[in-house]
C-alpha atoms as a PDB file:
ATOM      1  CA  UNK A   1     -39.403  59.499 -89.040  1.00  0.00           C
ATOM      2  CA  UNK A   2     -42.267  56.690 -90.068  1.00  0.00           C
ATOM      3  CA  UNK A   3     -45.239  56.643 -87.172  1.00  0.00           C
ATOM      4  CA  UNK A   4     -43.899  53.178 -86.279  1.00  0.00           C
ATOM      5  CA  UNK A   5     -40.496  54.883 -85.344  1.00  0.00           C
ATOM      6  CA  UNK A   6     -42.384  57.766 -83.500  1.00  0.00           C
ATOM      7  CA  UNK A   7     -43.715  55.243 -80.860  1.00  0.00           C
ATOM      8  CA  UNK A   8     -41.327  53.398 -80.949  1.00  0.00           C
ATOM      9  CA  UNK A   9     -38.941  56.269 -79.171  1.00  0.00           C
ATOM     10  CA  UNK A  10     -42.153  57.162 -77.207  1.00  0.00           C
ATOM     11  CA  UNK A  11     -41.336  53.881 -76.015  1.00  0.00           C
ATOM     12  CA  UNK A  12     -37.764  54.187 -75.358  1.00  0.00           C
ATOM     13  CA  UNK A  13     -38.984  57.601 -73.635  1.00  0.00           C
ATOM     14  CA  UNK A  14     -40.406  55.567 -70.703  1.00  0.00           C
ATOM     15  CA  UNK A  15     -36.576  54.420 -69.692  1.00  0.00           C
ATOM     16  CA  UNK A  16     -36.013  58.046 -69.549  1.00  0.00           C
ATOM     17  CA  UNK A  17     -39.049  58.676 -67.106  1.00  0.00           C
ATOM     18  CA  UNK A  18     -37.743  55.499 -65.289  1.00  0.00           C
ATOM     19  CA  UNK A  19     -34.413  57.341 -64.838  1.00  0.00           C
ATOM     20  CA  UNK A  20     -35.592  60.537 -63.976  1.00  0.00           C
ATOM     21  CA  UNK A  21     -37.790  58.976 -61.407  1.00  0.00           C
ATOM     22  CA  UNK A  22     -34.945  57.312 -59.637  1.00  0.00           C
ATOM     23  CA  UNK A  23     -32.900  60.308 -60.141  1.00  0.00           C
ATOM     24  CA  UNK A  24     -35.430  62.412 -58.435  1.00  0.00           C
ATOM     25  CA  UNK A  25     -36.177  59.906 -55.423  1.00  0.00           C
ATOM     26  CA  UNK A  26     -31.968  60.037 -54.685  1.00  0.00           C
ATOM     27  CA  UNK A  27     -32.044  64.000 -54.730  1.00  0.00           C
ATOM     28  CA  UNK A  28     -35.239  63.997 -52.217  1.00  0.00           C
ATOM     29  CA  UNK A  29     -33.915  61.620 -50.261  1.00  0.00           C
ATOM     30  CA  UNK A  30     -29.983  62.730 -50.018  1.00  0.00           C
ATOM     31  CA  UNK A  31     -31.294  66.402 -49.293  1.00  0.00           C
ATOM     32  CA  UNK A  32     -34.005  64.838 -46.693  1.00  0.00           C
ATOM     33  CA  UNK A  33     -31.414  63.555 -44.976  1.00  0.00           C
ATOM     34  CA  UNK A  34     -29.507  66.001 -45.248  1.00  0.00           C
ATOM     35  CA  UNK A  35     -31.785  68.668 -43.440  1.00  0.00           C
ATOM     36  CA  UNK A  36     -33.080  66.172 -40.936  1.00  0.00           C
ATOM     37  CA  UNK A  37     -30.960  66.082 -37.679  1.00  0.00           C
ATOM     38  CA  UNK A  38     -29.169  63.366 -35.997  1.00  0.00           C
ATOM     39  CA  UNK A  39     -31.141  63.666 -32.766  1.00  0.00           C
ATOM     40  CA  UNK A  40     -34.475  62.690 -34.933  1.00  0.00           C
ATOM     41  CA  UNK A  41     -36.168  59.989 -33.771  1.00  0.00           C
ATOM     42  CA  UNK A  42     -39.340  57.630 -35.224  1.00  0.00           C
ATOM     43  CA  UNK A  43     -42.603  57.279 -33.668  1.00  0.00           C
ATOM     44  CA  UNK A  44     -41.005  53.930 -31.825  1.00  0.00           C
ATOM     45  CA  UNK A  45     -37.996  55.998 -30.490  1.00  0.00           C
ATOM     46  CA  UNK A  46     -35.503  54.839 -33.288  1.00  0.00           C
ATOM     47  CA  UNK A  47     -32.593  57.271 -34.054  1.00  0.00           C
ATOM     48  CA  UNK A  48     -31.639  58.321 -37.165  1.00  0.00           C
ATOM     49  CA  UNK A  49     -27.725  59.259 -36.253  1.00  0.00           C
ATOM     50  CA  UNK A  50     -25.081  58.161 -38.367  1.00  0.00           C
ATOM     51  CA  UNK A  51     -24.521  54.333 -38.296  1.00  0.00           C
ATOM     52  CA  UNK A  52     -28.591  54.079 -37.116  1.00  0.00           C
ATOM     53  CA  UNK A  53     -30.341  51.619 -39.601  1.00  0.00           C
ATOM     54  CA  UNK A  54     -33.176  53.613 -41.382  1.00  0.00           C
ATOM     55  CA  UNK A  55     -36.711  51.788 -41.631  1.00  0.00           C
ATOM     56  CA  UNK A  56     -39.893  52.764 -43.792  1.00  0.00           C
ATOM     57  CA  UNK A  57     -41.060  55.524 -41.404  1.00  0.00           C
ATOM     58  CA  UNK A  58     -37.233  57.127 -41.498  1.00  0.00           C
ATOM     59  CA  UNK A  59     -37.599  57.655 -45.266  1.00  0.00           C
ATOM     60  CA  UNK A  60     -41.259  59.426 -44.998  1.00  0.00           C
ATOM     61  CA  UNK A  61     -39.266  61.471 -42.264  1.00  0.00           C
ATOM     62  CA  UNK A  62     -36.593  62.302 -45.061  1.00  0.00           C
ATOM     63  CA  UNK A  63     -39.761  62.606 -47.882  1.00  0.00           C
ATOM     64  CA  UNK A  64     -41.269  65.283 -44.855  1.00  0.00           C
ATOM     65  CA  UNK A  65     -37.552  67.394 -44.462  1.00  0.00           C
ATOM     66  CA  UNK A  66     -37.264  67.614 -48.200  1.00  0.00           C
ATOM     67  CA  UNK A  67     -37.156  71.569 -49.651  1.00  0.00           C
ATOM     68  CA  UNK A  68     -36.737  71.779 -52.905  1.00  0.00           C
ATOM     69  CA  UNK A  69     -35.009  74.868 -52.466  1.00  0.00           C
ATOM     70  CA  UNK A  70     -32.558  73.167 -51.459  1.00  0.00           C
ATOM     71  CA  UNK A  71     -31.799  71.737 -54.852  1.00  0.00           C
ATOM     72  CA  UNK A  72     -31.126  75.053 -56.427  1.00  0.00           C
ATOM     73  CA  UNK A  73     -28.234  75.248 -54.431  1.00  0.00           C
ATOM     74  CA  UNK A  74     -24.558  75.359 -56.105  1.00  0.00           C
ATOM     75  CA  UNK A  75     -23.859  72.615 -54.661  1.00  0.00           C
ATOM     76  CA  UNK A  76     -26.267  70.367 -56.772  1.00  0.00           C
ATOM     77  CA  UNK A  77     -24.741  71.522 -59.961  1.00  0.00           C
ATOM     78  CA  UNK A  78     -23.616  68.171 -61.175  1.00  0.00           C
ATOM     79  CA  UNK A  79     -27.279  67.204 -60.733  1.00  0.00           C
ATOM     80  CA  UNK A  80     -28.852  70.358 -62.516  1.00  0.00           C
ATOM     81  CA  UNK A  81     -26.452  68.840 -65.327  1.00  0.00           C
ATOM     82  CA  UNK A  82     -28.482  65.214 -64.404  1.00  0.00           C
ATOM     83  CA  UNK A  83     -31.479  66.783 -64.735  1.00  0.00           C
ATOM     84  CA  UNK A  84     -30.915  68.735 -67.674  1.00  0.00           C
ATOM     85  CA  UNK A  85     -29.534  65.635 -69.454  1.00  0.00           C
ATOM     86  CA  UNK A  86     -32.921  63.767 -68.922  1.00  0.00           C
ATOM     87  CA  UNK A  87     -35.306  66.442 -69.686  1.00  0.00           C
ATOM     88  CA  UNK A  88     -33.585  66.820 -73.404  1.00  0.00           C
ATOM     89  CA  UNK A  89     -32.861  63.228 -73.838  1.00  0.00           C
ATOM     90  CA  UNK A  90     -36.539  62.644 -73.483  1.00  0.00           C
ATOM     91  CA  UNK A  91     -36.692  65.619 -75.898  1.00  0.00           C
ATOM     92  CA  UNK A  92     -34.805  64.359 -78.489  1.00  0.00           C
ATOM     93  CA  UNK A  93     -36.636  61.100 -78.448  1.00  0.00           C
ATOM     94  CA  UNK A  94     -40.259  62.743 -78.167  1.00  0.00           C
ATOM     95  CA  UNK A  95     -39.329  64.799 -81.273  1.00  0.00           C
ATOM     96  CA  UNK A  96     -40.221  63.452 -84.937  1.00  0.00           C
ATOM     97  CA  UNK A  97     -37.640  63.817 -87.800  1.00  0.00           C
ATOM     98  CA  UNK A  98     -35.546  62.201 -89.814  1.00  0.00           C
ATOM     99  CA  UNK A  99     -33.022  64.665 -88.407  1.00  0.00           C
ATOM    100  CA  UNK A 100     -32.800  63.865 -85.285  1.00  0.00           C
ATOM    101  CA  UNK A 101     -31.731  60.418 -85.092  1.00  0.00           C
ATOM    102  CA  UNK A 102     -28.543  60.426 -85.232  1.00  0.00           C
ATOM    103  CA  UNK A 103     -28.196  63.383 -82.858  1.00  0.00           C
ATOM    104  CA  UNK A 104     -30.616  61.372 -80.562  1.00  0.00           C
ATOM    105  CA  UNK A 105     -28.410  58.526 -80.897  1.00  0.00           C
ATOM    106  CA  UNK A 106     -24.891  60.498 -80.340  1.00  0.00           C
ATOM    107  CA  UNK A 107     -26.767  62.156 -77.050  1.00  0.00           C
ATOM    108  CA  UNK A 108     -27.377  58.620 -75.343  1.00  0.00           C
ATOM    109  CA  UNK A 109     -24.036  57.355 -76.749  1.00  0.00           C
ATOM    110  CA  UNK A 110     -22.062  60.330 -74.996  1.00  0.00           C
ATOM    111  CA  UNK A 111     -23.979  59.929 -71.408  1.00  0.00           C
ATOM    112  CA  UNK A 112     -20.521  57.517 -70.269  1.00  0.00           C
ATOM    113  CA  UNK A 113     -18.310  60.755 -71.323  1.00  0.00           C
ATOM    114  CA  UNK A 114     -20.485  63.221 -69.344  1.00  0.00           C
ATOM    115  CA  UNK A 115     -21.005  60.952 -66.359  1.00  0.00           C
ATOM    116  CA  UNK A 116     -18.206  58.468 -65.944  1.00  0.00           C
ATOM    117  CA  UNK A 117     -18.333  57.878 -62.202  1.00  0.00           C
ATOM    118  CA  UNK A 118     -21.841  56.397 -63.311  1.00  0.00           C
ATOM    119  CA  UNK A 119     -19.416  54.032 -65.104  1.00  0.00           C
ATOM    120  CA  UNK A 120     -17.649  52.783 -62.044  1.00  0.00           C
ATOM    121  CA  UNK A 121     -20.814  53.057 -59.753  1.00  0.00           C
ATOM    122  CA  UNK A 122     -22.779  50.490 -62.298  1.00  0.00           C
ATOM    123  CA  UNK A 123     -20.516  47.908 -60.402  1.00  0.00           C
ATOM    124  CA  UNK A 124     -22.154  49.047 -57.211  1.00  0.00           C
ATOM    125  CA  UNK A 125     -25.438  50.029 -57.464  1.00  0.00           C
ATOM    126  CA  UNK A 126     -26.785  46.228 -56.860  1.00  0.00           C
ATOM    127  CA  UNK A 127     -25.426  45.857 -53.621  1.00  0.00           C
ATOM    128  CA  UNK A 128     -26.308  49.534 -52.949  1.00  0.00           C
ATOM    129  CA  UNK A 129     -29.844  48.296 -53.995  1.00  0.00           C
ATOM    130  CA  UNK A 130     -29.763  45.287 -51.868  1.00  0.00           C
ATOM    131  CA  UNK A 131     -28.889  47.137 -48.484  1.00  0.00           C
ATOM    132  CA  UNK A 132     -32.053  49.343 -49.590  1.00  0.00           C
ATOM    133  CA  UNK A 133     -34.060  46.606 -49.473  1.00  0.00           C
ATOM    134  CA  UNK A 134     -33.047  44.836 -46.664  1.00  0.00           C
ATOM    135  CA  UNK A 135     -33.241  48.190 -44.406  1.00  0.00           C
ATOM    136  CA  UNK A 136     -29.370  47.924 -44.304  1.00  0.00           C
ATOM    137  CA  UNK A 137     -29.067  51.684 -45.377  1.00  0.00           C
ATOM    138  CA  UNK A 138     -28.064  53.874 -42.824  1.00  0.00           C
ATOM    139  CA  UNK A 139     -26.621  58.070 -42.520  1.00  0.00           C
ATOM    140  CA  UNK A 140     -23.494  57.293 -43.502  1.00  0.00           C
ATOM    141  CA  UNK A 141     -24.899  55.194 -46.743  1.00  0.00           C
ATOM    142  CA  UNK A 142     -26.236  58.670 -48.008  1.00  0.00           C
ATOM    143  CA  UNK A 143     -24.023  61.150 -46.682  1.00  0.00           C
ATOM    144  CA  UNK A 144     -20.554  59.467 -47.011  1.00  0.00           C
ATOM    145  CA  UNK A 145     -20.927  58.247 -50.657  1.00  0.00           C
ATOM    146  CA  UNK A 146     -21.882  60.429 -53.002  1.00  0.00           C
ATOM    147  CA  UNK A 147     -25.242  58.691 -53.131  1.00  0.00           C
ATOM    148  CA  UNK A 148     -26.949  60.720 -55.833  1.00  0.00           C
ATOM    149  CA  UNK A 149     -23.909  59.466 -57.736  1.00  0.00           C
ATOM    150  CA  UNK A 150     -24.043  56.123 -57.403  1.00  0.00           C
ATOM    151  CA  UNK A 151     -27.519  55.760 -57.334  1.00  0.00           C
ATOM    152  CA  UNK A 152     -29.167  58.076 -60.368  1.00  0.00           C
ATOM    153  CA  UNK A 153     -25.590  58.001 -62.260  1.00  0.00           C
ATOM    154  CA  UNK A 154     -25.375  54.310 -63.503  1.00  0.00           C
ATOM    155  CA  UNK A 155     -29.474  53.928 -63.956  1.00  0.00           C
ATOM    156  CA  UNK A 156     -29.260  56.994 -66.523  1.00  0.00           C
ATOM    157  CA  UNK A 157     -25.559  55.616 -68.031  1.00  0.00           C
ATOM    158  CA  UNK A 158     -27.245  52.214 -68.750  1.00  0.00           C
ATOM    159  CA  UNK A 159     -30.745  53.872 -69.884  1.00  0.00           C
ATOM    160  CA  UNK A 160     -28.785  55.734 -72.381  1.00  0.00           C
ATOM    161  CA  UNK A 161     -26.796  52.889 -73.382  1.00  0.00           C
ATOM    162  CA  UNK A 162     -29.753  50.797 -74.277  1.00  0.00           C
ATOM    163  CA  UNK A 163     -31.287  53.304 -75.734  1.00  0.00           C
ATOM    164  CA  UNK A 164     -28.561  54.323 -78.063  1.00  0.00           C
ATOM    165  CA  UNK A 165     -28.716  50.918 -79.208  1.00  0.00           C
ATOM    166  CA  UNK A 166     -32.394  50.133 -79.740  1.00  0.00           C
ATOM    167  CA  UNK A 167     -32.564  53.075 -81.774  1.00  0.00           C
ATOM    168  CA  UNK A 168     -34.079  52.980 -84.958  1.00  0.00           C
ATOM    169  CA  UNK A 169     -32.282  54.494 -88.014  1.00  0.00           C
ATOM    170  CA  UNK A 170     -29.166  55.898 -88.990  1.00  0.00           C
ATOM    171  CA  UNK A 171     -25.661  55.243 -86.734  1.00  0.00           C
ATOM    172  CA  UNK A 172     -23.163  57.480 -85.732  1.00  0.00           C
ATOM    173  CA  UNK A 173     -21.558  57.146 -89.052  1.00  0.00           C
ATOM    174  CA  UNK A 174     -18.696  55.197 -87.394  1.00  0.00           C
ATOM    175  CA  UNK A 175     -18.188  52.902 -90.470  1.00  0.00           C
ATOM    176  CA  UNK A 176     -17.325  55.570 -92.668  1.00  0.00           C
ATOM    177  CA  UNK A 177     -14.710  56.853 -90.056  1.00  0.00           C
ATOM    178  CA  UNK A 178     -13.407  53.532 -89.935  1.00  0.00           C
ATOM    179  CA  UNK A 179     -13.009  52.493 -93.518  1.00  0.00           C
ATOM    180  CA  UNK A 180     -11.220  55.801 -94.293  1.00  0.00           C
ATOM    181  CA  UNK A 181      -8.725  54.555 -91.719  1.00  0.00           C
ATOM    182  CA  UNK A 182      -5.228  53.189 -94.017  1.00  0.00           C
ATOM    183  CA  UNK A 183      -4.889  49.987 -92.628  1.00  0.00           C
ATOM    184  CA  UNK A 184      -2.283  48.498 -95.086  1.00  0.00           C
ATOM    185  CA  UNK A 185      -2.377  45.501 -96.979  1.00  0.00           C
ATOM    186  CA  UNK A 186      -2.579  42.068 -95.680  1.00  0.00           C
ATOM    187  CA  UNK A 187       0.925  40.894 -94.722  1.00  0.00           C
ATOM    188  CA  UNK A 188       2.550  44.493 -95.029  1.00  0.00           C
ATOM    189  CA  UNK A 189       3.839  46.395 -92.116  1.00  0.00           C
ATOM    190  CA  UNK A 190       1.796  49.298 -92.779  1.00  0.00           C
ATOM    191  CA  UNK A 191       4.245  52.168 -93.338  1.00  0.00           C
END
């Protein structure tokens, strides 16, 4: 890999960091909220029960409940896998060699495989976005859904897929595949 290819990826290794960093904000604030109780209140006597809309001073109260022992729980496996994914995609990108391009680029292509509900959740994550920023987000919003799904899921499904595209060098080696396929001649049935 040239030098101009080598920052090139360190380039593309910022939409990784981008990912991660939304992926890491979901986890602190699903498990936040998730060890803060529905009898908590804000400095202005706001609740944060179930339907309660959550304001700015809600979120430092999820930041504050936050253990990260509570991560290492079994029942954040899927994200372990999340995180996992992220720390050797940005790997595979930070490391120089001819080599590893197309494994780099057959990582990022495979994210969709490894995390399809990040597939369906792409279609949701605007308006999941939008209630954020309109203080619509409530409990429910990160304790019903699977939030850390349908938040961190499609951001790291569409960083790979851009990233498995603006890669430099060799494909997948898809053409050869495909023009060992028999298609038949033009007007025959193929048989």
């Amino acid at each position: 890999m040239n030098q101009k290819d080598a920052r090139f990826n360190r380039r593309l290794a910022l939409l990784v960091l981008s990912s991660f960093t939304v992926f890491g904000l979901a986890v602190v604030l699903r498990l936040g909220i998730g060890a803060t109780s529905y009898e908590t209140t804000d400095s202005a006597g706001r609740p944060m029960g179930f339907n309660d809309p959550l304001n700015a001073e809600h979120y430092l109260i999820m930041l504050r409940n936050f253990n990260p022992r509570d991560f290492l729980s079994y029942e954040c496996g899927y994200e372990w896998v999340l995180f996992a994914a992220h720390i050797f995609g940005a790997t595979l990108l930070l490391t120089s060699g001819a080599v590893c391009s197309r494994a780099t680029r057959l990582f990022f292509a495979i994210q969709p495989l490894i995390f399809p509900l990040g597939i369906l959740a792409v279609f949701f994550l605007p308006n999941l976005v939008a209630d954020f920023l309109k203080g619509r987000m409530d409990r429910e919003g990160f304790i019903d859904i699977p939030f850390i799904w349908a938040i961190a899921h499609p951001v790291w499904i569409l960083s790979s897929i851009v990233i498995a595209f603006l890669l430099r060098g060799k494909g997948l080696g898809l053409s050869r595949v495909w023009g060992r396929v028999p298609m038949g001649e033009p007007g025959s049935s193929g048989v």
